[in-house]
N, C-alpha and C. Protein backbone atom coordinates (compact mmCIF):
# COMPACT_ATOMS: atom_id res chain seq x y z
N UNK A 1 24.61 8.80 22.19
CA UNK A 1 24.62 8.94 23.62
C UNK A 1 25.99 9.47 24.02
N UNK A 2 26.04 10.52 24.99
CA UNK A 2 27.28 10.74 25.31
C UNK A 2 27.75 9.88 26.17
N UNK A 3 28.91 9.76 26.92
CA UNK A 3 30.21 9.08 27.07
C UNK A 3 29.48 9.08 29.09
N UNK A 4 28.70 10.22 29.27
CA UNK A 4 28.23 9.38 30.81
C UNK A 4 26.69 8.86 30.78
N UNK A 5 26.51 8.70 29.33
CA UNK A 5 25.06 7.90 29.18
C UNK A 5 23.43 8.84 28.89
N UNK A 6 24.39 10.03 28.92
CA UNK A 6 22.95 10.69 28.62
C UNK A 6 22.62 11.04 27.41
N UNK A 7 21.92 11.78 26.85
CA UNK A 7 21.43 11.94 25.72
C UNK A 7 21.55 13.60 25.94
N UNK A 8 21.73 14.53 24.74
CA UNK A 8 21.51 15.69 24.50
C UNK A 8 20.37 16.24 23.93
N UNK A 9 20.12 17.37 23.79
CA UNK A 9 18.83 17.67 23.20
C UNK A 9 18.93 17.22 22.42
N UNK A 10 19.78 17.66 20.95
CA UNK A 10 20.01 16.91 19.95
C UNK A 10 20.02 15.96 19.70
N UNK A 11 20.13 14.67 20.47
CA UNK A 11 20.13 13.63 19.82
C UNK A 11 18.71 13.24 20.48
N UNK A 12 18.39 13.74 21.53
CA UNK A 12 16.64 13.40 21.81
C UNK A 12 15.99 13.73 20.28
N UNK A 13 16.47 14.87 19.88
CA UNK A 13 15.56 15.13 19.32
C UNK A 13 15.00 14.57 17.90
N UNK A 14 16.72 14.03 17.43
CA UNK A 14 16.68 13.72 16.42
C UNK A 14 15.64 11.88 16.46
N UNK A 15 16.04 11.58 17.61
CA UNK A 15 15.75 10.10 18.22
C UNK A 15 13.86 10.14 17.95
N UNK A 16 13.55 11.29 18.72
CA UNK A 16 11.86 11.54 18.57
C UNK A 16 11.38 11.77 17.03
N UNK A 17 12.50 12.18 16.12
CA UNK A 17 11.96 12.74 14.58
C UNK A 17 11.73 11.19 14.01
N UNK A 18 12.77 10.53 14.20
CA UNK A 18 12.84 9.00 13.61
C UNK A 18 11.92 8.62 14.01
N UNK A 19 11.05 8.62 15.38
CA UNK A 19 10.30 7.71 15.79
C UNK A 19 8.71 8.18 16.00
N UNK A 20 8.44 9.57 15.29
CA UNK A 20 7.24 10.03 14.69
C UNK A 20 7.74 10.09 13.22
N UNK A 21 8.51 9.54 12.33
CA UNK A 21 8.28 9.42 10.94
C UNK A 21 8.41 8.15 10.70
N UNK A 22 8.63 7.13 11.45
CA UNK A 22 8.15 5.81 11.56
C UNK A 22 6.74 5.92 11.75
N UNK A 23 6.61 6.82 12.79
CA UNK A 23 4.63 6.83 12.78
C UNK A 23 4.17 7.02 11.82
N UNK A 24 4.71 8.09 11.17
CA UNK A 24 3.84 8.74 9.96
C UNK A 24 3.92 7.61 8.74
N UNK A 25 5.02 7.57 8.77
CA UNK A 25 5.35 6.40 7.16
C UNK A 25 4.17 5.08 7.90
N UNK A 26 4.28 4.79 9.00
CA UNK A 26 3.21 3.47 8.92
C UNK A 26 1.95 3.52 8.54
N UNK A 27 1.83 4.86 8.95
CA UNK A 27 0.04 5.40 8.33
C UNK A 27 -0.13 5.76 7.15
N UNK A 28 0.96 6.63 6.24
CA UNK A 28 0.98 6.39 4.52
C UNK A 28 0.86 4.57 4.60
N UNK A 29 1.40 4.27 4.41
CA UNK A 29 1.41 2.82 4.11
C UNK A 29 -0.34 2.30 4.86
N UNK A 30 -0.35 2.37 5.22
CA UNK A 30 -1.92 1.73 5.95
C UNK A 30 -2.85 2.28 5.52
N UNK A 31 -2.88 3.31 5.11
CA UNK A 31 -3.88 4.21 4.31
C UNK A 31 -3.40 3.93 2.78
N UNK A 32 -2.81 3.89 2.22
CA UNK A 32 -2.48 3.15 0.81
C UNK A 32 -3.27 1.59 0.76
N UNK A 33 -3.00 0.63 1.83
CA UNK A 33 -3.41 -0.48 1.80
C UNK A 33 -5.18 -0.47 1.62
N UNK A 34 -5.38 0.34 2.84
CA UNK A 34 -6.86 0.58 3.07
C UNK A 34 -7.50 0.99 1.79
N UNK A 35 -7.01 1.91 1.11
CA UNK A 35 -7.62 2.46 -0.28
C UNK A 35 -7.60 1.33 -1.38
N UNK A 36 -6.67 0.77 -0.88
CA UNK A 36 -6.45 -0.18 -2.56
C UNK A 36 -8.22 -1.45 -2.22
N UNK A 37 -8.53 -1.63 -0.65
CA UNK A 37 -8.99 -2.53 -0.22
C UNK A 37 -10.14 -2.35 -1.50
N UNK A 38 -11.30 -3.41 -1.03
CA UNK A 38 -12.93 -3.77 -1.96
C UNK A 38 -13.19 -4.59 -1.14
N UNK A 39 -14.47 -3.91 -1.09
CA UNK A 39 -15.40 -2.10 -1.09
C UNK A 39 -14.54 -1.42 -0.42
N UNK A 40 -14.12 -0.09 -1.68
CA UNK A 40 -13.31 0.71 -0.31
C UNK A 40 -13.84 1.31 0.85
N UNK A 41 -13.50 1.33 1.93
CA UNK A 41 -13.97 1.52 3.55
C UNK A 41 -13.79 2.99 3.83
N UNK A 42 -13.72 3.93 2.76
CA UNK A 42 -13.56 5.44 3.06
C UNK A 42 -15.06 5.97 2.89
N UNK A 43 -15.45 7.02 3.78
CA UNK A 43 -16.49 7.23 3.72
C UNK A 43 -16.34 8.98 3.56
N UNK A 44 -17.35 10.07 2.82
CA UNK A 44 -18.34 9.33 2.21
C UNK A 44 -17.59 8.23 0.94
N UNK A 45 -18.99 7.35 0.46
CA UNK A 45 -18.26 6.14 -0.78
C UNK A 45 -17.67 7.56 -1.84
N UNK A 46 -16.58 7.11 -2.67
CA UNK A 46 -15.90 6.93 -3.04
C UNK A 46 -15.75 6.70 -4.52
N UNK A 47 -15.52 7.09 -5.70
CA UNK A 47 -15.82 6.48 -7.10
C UNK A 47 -14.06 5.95 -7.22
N UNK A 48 -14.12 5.12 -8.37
CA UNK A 48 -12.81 4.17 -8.38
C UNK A 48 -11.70 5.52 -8.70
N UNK A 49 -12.22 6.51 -10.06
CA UNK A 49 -11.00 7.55 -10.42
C UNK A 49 -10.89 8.56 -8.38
N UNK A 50 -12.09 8.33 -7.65
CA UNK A 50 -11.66 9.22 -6.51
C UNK A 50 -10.66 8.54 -5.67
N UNK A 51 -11.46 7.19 -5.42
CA UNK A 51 -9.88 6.33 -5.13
C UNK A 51 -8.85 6.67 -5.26
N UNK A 52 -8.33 6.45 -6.52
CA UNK A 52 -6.82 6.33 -7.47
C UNK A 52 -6.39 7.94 -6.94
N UNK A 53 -7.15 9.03 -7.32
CA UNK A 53 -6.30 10.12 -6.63
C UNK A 53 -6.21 10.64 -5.53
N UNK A 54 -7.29 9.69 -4.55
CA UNK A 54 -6.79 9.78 -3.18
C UNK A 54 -4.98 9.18 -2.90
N UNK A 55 -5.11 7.49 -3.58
CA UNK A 55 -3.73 6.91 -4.00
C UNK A 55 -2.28 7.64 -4.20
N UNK A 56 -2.74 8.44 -5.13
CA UNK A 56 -2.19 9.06 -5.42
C UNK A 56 -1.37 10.69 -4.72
N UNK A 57 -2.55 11.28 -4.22
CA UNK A 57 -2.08 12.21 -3.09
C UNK A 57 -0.77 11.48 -1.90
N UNK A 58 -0.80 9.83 -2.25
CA UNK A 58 0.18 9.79 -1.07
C UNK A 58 1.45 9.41 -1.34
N UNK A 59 1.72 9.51 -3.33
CA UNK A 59 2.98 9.84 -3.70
C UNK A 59 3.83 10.82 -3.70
N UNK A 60 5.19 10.92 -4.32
CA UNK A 60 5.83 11.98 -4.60
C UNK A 60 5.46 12.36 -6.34
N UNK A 61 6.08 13.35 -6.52
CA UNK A 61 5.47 13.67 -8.31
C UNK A 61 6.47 12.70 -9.15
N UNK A 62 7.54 12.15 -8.37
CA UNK A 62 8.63 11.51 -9.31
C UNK A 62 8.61 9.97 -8.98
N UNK A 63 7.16 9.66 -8.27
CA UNK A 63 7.33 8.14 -7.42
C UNK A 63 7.13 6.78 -8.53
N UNK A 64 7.76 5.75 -7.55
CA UNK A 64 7.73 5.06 -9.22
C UNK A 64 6.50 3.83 -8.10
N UNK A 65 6.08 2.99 -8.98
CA UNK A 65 5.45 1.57 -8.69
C UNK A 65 5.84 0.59 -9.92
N UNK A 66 6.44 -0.39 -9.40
CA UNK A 66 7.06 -1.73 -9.40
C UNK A 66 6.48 -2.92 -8.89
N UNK A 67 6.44 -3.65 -10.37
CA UNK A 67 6.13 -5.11 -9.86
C UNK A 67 7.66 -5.86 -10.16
N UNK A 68 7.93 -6.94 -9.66
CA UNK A 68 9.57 -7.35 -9.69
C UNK A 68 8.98 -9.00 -9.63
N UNK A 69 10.65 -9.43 -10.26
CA UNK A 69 10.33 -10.90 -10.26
C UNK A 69 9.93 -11.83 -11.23
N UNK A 70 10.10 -12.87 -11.03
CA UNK A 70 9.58 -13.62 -12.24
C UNK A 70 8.14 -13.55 -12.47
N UNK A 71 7.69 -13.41 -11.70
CA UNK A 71 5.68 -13.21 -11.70
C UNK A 71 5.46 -12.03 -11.68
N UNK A 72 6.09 -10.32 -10.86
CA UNK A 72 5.06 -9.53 -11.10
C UNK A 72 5.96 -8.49 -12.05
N UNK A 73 6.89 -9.02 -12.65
CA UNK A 73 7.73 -8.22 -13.53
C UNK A 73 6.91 -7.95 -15.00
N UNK A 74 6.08 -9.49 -15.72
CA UNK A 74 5.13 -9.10 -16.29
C UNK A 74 4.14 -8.64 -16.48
N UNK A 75 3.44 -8.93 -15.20
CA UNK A 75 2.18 -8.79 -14.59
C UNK A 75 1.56 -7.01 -14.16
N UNK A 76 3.11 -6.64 -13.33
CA UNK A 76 2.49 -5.47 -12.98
C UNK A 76 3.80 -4.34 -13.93
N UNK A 77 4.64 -4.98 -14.20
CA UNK A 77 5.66 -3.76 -14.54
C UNK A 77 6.17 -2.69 -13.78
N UNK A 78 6.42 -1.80 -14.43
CA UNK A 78 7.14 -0.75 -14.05
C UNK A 78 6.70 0.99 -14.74
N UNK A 79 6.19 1.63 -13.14
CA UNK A 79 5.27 2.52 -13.91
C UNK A 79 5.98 4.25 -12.94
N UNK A 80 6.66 5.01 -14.10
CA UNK A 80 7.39 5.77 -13.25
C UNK A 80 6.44 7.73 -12.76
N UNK A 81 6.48 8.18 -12.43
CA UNK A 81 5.62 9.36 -12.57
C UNK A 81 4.31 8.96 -11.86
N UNK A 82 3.54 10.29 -11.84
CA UNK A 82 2.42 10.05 -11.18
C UNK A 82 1.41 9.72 -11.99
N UNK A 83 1.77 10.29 -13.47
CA UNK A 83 0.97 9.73 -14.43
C UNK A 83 0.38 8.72 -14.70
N UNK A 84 2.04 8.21 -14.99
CA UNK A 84 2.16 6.43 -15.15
C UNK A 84 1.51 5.58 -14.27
N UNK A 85 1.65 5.99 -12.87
CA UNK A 85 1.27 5.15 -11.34
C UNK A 85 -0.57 5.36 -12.05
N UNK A 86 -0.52 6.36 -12.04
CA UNK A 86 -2.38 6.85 -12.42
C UNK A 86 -2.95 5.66 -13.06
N UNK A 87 -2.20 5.87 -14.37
CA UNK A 87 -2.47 4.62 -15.54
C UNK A 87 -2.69 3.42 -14.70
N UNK A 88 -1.65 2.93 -14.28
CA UNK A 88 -1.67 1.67 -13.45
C UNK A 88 -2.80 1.25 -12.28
N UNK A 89 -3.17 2.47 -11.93
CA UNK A 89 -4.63 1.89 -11.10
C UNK A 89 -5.56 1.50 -11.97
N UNK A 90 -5.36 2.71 -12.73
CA UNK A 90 -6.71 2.61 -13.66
C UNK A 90 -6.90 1.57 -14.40
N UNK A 91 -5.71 0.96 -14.93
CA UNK A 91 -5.93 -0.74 -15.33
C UNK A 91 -6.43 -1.71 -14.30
N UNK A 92 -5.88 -0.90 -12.63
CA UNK A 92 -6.08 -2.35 -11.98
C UNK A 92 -7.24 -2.33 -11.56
N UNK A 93 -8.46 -0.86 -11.84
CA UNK A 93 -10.22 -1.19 -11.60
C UNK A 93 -10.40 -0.64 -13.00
N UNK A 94 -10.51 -1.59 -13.68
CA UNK A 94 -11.68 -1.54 -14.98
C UNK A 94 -12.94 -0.95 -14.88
N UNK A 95 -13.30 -0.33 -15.76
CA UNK A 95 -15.02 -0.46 -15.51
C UNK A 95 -15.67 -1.50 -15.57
N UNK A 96 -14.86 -2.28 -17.21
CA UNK A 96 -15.54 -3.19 -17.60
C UNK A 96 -15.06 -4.51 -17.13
N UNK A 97 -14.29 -4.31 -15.71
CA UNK A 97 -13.84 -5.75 -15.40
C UNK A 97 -14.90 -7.05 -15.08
N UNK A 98 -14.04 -8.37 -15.69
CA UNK A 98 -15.35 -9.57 -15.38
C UNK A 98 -14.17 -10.79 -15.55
N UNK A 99 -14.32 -11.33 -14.30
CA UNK A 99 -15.48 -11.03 -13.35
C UNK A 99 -15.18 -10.00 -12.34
N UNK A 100 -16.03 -9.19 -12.19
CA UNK A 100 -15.70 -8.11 -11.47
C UNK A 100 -15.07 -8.84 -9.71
N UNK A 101 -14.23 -8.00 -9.25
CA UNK A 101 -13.38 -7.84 -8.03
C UNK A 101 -14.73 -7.50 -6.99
N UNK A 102 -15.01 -8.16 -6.19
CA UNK A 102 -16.10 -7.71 -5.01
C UNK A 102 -15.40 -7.98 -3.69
N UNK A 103 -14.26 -8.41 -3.62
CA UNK A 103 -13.73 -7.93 -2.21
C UNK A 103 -12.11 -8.43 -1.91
N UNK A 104 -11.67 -7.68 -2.02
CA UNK A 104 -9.71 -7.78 -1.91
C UNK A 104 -9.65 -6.90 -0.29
N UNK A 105 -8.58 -7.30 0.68
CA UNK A 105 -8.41 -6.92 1.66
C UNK A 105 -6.87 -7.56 2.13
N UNK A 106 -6.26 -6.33 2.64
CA UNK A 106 -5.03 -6.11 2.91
C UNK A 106 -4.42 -6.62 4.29
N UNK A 107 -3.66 -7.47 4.42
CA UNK A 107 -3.11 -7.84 5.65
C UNK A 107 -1.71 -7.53 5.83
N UNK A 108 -1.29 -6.77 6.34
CA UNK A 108 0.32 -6.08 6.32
C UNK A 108 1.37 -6.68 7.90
N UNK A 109 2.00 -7.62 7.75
CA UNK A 109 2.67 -8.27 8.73
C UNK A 109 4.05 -8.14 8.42
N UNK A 110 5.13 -8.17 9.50
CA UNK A 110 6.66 -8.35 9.20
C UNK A 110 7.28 -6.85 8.75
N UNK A 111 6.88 -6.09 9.86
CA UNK A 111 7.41 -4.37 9.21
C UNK A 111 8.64 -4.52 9.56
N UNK A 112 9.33 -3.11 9.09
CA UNK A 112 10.64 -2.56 9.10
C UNK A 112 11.04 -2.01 8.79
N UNK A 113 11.24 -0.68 9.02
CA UNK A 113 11.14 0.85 8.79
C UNK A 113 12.15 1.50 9.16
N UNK A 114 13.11 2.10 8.34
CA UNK A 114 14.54 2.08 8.82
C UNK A 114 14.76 3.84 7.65
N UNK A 115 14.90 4.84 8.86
CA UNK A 115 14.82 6.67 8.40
C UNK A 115 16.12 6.99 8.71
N UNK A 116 16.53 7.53 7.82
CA UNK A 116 17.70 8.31 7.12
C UNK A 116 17.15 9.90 6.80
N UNK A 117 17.28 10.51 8.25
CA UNK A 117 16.94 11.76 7.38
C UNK A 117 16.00 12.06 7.25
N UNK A 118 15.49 12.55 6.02
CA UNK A 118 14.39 12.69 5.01
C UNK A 118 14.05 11.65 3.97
N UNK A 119 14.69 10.21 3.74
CA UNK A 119 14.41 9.56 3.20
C UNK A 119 14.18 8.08 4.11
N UNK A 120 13.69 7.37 3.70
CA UNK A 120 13.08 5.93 4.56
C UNK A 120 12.98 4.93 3.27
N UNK A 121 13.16 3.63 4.41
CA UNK A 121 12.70 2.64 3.58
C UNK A 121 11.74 1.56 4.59
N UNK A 122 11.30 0.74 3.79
CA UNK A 122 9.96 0.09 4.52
C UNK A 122 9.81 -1.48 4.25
N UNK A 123 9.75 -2.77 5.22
CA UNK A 123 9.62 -3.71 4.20
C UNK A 123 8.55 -4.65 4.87
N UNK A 124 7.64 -4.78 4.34
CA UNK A 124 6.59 -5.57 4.76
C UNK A 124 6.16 -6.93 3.84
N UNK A 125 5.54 -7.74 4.60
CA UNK A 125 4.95 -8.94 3.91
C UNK A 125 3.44 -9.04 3.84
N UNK A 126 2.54 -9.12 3.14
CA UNK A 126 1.31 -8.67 2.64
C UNK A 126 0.15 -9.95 2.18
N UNK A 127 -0.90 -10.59 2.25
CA UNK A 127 -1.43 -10.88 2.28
C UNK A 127 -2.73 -10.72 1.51
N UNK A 128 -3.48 -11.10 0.71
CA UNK A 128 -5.08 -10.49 0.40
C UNK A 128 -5.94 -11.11 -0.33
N UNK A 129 -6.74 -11.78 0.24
CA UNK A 129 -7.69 -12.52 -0.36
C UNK A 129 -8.68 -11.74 -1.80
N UNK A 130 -8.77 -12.36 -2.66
CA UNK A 130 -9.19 -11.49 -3.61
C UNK A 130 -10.61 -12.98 -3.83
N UNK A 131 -11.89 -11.93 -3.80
CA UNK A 131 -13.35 -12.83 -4.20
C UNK A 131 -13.83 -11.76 -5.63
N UNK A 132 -14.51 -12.57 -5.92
CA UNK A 132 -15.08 -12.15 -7.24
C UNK A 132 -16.29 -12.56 -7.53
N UNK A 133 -17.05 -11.58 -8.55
CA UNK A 133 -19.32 -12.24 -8.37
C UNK A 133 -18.89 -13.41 -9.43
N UNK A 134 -18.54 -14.19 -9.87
CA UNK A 134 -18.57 -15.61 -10.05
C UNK A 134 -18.16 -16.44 -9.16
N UNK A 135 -17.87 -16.09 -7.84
CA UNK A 135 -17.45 -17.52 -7.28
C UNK A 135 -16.26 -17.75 -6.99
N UNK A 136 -15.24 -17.06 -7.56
CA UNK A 136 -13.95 -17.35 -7.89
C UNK A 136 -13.41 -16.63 -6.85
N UNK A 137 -12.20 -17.36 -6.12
CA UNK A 137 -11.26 -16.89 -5.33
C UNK A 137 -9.87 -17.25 -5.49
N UNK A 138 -8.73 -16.31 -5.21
CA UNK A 138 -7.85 -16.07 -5.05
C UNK A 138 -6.86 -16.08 -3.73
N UNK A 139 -5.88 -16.61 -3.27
CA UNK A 139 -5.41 -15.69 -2.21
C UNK A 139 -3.90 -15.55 -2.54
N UNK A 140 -3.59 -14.28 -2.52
CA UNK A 140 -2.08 -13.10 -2.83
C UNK A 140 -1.22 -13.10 -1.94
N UNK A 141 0.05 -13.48 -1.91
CA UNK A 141 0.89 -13.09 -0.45
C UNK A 141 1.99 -12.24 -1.71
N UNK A 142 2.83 -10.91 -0.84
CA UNK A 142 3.87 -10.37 -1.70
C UNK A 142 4.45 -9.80 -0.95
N UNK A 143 5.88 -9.77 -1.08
CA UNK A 143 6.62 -8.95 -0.20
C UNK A 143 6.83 -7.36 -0.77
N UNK A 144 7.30 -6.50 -0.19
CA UNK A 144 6.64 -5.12 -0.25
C UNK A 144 8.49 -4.42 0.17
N UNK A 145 8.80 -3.35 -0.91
CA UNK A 145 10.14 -2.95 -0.18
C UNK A 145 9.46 -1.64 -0.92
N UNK A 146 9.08 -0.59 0.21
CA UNK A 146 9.00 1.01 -0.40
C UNK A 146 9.95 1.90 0.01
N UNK A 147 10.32 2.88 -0.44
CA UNK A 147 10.95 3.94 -0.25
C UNK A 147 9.96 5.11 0.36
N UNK A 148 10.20 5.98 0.54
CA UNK A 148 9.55 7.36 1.40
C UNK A 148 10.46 8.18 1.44
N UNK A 149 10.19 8.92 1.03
CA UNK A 149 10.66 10.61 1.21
C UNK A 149 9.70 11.62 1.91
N UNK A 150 10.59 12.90 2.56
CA UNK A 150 9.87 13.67 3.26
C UNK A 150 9.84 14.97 2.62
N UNK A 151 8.39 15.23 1.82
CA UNK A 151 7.98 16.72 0.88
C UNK A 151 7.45 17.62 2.07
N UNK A 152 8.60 18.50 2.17
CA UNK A 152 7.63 19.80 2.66
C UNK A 152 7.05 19.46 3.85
N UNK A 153 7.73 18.56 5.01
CA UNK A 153 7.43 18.13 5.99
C UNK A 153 6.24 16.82 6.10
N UNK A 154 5.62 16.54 4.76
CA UNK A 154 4.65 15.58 5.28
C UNK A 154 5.78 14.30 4.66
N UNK A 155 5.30 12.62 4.88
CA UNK A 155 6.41 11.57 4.53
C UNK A 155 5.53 11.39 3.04
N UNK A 156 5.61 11.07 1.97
CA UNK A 156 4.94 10.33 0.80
C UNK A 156 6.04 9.36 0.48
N UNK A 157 4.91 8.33 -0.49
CA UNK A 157 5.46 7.30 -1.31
C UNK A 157 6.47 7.58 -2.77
N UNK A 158 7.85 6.98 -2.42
CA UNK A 158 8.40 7.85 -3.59
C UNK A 158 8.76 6.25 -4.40
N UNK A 159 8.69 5.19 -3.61
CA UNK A 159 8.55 4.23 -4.87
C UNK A 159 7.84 2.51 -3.81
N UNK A 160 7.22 2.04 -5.13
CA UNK A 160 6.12 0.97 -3.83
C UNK A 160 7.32 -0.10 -4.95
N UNK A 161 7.48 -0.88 -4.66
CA UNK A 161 8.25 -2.71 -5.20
C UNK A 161 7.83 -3.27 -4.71
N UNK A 162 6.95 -4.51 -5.24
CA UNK A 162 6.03 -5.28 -4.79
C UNK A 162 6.53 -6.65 -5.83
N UNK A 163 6.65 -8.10 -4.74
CA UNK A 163 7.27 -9.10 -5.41
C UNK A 163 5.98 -10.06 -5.02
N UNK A 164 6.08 -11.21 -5.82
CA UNK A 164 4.75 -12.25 -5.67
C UNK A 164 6.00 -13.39 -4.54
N UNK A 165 5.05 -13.58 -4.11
CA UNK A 165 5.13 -14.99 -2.62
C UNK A 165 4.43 -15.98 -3.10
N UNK A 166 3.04 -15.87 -3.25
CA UNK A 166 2.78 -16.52 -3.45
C UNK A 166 1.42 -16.49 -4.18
N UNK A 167 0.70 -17.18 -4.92
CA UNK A 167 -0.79 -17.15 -5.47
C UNK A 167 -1.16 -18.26 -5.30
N UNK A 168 -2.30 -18.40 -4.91
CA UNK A 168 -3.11 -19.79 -4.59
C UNK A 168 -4.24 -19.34 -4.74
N UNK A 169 -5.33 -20.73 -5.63
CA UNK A 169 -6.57 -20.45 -5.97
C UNK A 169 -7.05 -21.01 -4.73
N UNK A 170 -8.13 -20.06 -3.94
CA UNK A 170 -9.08 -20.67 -3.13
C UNK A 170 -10.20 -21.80 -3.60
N UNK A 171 -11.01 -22.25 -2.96
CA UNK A 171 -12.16 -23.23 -3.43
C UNK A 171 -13.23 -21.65 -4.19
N UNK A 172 -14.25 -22.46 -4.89
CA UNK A 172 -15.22 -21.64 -5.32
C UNK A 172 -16.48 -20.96 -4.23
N UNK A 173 -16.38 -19.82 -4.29
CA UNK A 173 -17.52 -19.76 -3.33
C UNK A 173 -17.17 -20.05 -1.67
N UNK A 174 -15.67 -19.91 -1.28
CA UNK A 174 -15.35 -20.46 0.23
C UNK A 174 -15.92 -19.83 0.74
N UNK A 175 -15.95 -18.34 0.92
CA UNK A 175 -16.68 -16.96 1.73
C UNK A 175 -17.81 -16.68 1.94
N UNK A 176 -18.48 -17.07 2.85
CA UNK A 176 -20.31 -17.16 3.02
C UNK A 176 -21.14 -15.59 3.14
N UNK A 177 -19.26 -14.58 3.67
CA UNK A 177 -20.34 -13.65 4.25
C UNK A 177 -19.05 -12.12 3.80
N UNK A 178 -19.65 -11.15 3.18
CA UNK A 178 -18.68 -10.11 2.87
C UNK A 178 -19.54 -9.09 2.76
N UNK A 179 -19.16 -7.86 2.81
CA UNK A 179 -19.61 -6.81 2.50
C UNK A 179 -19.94 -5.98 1.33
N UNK A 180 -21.17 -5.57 0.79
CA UNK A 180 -21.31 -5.10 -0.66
C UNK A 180 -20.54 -3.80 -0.62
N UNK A 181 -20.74 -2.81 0.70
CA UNK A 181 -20.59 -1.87 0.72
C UNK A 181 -19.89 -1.84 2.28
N UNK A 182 -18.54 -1.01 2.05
CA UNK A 182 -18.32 -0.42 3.91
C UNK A 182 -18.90 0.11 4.34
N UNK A 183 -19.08 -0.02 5.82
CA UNK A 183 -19.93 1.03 6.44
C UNK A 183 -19.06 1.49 7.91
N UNK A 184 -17.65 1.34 7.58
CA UNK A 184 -16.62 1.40 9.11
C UNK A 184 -16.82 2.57 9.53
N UNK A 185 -16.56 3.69 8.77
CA UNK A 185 -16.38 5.19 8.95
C UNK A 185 -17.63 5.92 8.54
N UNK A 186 -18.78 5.11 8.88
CA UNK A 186 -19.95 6.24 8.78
C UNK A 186 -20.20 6.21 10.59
């Protein structure tokens, strides 16, 4: 701000870039969440490898994914490239998983989104009940610190760090009522 309180173009302008790439980075991030969800809610449905490279379209080619911590340091590791990230979905939907995953869903609370430029960082706290066709439930809390970079004018994911909060087994069978299939976006 200048010295009698106004603002210049320039710094309007720069003020409006920060505060549509806060927009944009919240919607990579919300659309990452949404994809990872079960049943994914993208329509038309979706096969798990179409998933993963939808996922994937919302990295950089050099982006890394990170699990950290005493719990997801083993669990999820450290997977650098788009390759690697690839790999890493692809472990996290099996074909042959059992008991298969029938409904994980994303709750993203506690943002903070702080742009430098062309680069950003992001830190959220996360939530997600995970059910399964035996009965079995889960519920996930993790805190979330990503990076973002800006390719060629659009924002992508150039690295996700994801720490465990917390894991707690639900009762068997708590959830009376879920969806086999989305039907939001038809």
């Amino acid at each position: 701000m200048s010295i009698d309180g106004k603002y210049t173009i320039e710094q309007l302008a720069q003020r409006l870039d920060i505060l549509e790439s806060e927009a944009a980075i919240r919607k990579v991030q919300s659309r990452y969440m949404l994809l990872c969800d079960t049943p994914c809610p993208v329509y038309p449905p979706v096969t798990d490898a179409e998933r993963i490279e939808m996922i994937l379209d919302l990295y950089t080619e050099d982006a890394v994914w990170e699990g950290v911590g005493d719990y997801y340091t083993g669990q999820f590791g450290r997977a650098e490239g788009k390759d690697a990230v690839r790999a890493h979905f692809n472990r996290f939907w099996p074909a042959d998983q059992n008991p298969r995953r029938i409904l994980n869903a994303h709750y993203l609370t506690s943002e903070n989104i702080t742009v430098e430029g062309d680069r950003a960082e992001g830190t959220w706290i996360h939530m997600q009940p995970w059910l399964y066709d035996d009965g079995t439930a889960l519920l996930r809390s993790s805190r979330l610190n990503n990076a973002f970079r800006r390719v060629d004018g659009e924002w992508k994911v150039s690295r996700t760090r994801t720490e465990n909060v917390f894991i707690a087994d639900l009762p068997d069978n708590f959830a009376e009522s879920y969806p086999e299939q989305s039907v939001l976006f038809r």
